[in-house]
C-alpha atoms as a PDB file:
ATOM      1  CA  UNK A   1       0.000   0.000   0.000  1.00  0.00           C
ATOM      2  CA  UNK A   2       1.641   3.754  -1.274  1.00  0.00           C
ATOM      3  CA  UNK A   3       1.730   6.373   1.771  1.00  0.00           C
ATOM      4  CA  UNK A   4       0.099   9.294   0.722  1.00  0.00           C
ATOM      5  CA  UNK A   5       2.176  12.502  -0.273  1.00  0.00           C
ATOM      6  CA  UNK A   6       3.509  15.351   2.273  1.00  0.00           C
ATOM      7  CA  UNK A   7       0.357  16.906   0.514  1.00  0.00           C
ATOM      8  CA  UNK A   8      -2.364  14.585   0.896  1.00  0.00           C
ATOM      9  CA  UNK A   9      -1.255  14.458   4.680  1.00  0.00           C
ATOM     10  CA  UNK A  10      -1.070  18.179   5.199  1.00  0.00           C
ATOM     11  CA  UNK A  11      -4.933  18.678   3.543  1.00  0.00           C
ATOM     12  CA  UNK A  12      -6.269  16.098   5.521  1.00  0.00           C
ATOM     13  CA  UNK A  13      -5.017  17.301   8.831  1.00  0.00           C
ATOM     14  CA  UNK A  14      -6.448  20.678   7.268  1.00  0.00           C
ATOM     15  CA  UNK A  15      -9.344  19.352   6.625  1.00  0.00           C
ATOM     16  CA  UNK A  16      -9.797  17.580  10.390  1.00  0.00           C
ATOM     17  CA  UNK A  17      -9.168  20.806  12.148  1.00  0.00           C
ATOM     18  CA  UNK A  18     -11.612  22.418  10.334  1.00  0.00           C
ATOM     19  CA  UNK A  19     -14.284  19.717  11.295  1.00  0.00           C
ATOM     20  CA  UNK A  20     -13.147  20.024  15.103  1.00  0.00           C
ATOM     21  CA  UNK A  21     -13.484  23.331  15.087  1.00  0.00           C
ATOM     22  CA  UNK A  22     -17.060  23.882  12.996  1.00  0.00           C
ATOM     23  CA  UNK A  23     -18.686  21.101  14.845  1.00  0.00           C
ATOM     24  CA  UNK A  24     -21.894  22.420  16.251  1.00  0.00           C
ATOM     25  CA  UNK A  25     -20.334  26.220  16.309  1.00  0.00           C
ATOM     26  CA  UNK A  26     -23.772  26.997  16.454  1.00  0.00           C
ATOM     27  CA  UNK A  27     -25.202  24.913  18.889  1.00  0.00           C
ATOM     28  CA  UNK A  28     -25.392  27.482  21.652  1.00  0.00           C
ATOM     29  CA  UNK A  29     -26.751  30.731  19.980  1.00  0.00           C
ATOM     30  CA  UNK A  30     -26.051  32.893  22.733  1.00  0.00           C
ATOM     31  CA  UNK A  31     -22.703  34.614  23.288  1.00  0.00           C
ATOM     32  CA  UNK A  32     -20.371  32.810  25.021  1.00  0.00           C
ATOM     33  CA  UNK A  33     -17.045  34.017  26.949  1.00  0.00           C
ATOM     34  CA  UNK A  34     -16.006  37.418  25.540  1.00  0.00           C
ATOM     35  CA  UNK A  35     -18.551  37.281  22.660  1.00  0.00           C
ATOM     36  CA  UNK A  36     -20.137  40.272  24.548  1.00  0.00           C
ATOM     37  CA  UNK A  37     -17.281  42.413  24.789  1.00  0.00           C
ATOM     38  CA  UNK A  38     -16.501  41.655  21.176  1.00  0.00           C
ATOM     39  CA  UNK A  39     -19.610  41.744  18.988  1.00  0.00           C
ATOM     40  CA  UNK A  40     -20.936  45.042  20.007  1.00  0.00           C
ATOM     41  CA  UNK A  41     -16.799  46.251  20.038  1.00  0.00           C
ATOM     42  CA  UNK A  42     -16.808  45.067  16.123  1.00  0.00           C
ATOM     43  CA  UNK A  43     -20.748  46.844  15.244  1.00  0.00           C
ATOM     44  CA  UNK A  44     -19.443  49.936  17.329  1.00  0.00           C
ATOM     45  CA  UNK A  45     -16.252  50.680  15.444  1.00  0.00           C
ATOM     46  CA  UNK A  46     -17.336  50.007  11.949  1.00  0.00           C
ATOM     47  CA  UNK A  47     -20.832  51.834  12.748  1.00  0.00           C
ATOM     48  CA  UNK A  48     -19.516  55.410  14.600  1.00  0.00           C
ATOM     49  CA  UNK A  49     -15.516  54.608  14.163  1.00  0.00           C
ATOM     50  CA  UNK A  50     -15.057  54.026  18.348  1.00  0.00           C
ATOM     51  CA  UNK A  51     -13.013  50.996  19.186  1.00  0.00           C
ATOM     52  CA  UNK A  52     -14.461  51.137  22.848  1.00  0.00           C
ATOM     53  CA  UNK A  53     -13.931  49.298  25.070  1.00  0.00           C
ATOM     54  CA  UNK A  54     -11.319  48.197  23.806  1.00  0.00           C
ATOM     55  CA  UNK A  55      -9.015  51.471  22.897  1.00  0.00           C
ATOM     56  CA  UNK A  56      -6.052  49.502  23.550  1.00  0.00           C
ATOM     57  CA  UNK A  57      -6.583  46.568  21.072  1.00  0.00           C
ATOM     58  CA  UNK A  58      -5.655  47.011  17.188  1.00  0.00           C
ATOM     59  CA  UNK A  59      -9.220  47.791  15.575  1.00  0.00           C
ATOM     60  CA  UNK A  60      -8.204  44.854  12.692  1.00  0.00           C
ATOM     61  CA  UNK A  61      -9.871  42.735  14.404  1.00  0.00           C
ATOM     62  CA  UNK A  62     -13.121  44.490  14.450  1.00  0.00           C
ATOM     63  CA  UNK A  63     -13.074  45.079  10.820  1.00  0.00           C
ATOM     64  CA  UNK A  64     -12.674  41.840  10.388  1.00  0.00           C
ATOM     65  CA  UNK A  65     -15.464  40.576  12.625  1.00  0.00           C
ATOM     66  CA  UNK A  66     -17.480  42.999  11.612  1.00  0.00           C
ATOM     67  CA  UNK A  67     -17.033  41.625   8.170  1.00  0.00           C
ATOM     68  CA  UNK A  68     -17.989  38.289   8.747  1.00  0.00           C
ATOM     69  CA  UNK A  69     -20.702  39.330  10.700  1.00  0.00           C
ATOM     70  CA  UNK A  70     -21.538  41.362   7.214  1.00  0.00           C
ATOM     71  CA  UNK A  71     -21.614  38.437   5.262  1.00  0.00           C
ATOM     72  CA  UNK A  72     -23.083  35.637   7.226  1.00  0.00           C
ATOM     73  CA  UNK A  73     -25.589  37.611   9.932  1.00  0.00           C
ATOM     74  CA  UNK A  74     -25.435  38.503  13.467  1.00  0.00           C
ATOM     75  CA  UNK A  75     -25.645  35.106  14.637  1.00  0.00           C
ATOM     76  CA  UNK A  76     -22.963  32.663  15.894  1.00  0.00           C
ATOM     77  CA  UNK A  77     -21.971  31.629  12.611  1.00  0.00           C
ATOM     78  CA  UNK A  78     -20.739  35.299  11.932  1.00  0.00           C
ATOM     79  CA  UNK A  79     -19.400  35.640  14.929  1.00  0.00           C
ATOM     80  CA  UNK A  80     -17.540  32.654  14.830  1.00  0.00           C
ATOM     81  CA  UNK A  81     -16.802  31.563  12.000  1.00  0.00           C
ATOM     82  CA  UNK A  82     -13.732  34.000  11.246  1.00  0.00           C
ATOM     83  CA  UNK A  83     -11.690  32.147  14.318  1.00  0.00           C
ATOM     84  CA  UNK A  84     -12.649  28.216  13.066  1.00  0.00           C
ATOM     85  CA  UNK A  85     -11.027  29.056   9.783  1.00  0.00           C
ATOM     86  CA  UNK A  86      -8.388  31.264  10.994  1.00  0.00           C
ATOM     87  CA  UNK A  87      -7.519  28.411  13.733  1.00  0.00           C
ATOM     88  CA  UNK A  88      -7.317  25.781  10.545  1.00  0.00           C
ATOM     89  CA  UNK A  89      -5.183  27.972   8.755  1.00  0.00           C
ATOM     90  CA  UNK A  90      -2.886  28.104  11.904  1.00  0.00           C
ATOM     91  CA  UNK A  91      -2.532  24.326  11.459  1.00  0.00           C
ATOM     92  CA  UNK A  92      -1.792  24.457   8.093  1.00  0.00           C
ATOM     93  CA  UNK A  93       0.795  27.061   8.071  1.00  0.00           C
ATOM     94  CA  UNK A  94       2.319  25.388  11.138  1.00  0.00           C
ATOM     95  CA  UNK A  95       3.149  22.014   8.689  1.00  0.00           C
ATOM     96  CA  UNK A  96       4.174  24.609   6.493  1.00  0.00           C
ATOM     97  CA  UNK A  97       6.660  26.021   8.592  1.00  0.00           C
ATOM     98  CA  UNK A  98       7.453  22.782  10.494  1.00  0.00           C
ATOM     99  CA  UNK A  99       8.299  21.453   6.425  1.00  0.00           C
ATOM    100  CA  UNK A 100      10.592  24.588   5.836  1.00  0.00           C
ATOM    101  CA  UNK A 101      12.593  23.517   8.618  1.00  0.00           C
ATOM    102  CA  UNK A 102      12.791  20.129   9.088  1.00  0.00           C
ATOM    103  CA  UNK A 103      13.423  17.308   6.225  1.00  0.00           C
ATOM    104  CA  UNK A 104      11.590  14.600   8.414  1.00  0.00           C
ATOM    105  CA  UNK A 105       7.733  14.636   7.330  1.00  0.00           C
ATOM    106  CA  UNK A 106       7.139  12.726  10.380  1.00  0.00           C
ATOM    107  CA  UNK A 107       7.942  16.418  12.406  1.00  0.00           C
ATOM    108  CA  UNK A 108       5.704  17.858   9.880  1.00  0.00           C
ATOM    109  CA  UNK A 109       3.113  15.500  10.695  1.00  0.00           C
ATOM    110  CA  UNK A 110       3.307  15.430  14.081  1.00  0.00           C
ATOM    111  CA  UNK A 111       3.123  19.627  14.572  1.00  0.00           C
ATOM    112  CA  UNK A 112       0.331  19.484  12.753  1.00  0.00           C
ATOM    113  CA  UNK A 113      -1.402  16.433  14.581  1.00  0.00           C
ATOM    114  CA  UNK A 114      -0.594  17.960  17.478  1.00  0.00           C
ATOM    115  CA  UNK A 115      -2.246  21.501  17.187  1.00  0.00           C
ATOM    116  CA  UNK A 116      -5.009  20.240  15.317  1.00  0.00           C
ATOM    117  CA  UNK A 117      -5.506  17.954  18.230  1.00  0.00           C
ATOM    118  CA  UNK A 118      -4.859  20.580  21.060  1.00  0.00           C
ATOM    119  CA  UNK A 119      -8.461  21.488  23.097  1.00  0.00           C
ATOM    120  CA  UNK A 120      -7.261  24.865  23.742  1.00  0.00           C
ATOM    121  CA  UNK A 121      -6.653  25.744  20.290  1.00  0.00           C
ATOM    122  CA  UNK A 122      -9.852  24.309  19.732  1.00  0.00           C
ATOM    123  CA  UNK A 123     -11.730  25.963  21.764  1.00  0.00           C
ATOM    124  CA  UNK A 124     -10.313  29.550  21.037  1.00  0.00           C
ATOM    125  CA  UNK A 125     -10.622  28.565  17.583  1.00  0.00           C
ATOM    126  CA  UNK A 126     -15.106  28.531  18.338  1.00  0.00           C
ATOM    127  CA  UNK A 127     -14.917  31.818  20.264  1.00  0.00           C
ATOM    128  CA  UNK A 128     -14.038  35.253  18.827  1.00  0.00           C
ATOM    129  CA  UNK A 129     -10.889  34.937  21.069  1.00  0.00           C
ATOM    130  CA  UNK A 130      -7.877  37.412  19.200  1.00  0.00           C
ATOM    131  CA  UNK A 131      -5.192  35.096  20.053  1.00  0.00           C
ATOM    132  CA  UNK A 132      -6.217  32.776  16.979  1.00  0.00           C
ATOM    133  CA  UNK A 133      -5.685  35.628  14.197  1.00  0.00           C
ATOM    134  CA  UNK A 134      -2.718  36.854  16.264  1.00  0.00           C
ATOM    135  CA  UNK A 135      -1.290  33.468  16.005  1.00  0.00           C
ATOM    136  CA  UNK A 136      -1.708  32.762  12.697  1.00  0.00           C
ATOM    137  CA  UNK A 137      -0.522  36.069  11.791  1.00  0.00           C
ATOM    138  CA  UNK A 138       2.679  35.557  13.575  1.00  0.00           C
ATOM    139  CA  UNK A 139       3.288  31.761  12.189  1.00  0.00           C
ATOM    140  CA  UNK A 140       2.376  32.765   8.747  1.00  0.00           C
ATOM    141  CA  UNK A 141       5.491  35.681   9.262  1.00  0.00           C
ATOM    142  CA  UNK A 142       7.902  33.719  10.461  1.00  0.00           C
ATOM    143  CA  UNK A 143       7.181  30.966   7.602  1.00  0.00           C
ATOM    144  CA  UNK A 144       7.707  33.811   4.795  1.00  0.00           C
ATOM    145  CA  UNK A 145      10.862  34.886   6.189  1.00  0.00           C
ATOM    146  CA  UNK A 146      11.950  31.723   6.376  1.00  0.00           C
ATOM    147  CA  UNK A 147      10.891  31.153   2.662  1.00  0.00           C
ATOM    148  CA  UNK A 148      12.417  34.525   1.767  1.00  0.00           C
ATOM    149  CA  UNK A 149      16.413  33.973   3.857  1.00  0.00           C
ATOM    150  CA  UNK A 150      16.321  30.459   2.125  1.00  0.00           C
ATOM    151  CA  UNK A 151      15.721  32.146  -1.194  1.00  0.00           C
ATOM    152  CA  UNK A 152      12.236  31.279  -2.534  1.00  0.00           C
ATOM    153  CA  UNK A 153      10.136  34.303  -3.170  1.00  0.00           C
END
């Protein structure tokens, strides 16, 4: 039996963190943890231009919840949403990186198993929770300059 390619491995522990992390976003429709703070934060700043309460965050995030919100309601799927995909991303820029620098796939592999896996990525992943974008945004860096010092634009 042929093992699968470093890609087939890499979309299908894509594809399972994204099923961990949609499964029953929905299923409570109220807001949960700091849903509250962040909702009305995200409506507020893209409706008057006032990040408050939260003056000291970066208003990104807001535009970007707001967005989602645009597109697929005020409802958990909107406000959710944005964080299950960004926190599958995260996994799959994590092999990314994890293939950059290591020739093993079996390191590859396992980074990616083992965020996919993790119930605190999870579960930040199904809240509106900043550390997921921050994350990713900070993995996907460090995996471009990494591209870019060993010379692949």
């Amino acid at each position: 039996m042929k093992i699968p390619g470093k890609q087939y491995i890499i979309l299908i522990l894509f594809i399972l963190a994204l099923a961990l992390r949609s499964w029953h976003i929905a299923a409570d429709r109220r807001w949960t943890g700091d849903e509250g703070f962040h909702v009305p934060a995200a409506m507020n700043y893209t409706l008057n231009g006032q990040t408050g309460p939260f003056w000291h965050h970066p208003p990104f995030q807001h535009v970007i919840l707001s967005g989602f919100m645009k597109v697929l309601g005020n409802n958990p799927y909107g406000w959710r949403l944005r964080n299950v995909i960004f926190g599958a991303l995260t996994v799959l820029i994590l092999m990314l990186l994890a293939k950059e620098m290591f020739a093993d796939t079996r390191t590859t592999v396992l980074a990616g198993v083992m965020l996919a896996l993790d119930p605190l990525h999870i579960l930040f992943s199904r809240a509106t929770a900043g550390e997921i974008s921050a994350a990713l945004l900070y993995l996907t860096s460090i995996y471009f300059t990494m591209r870019f010092l060993a010379g692949n634009r």
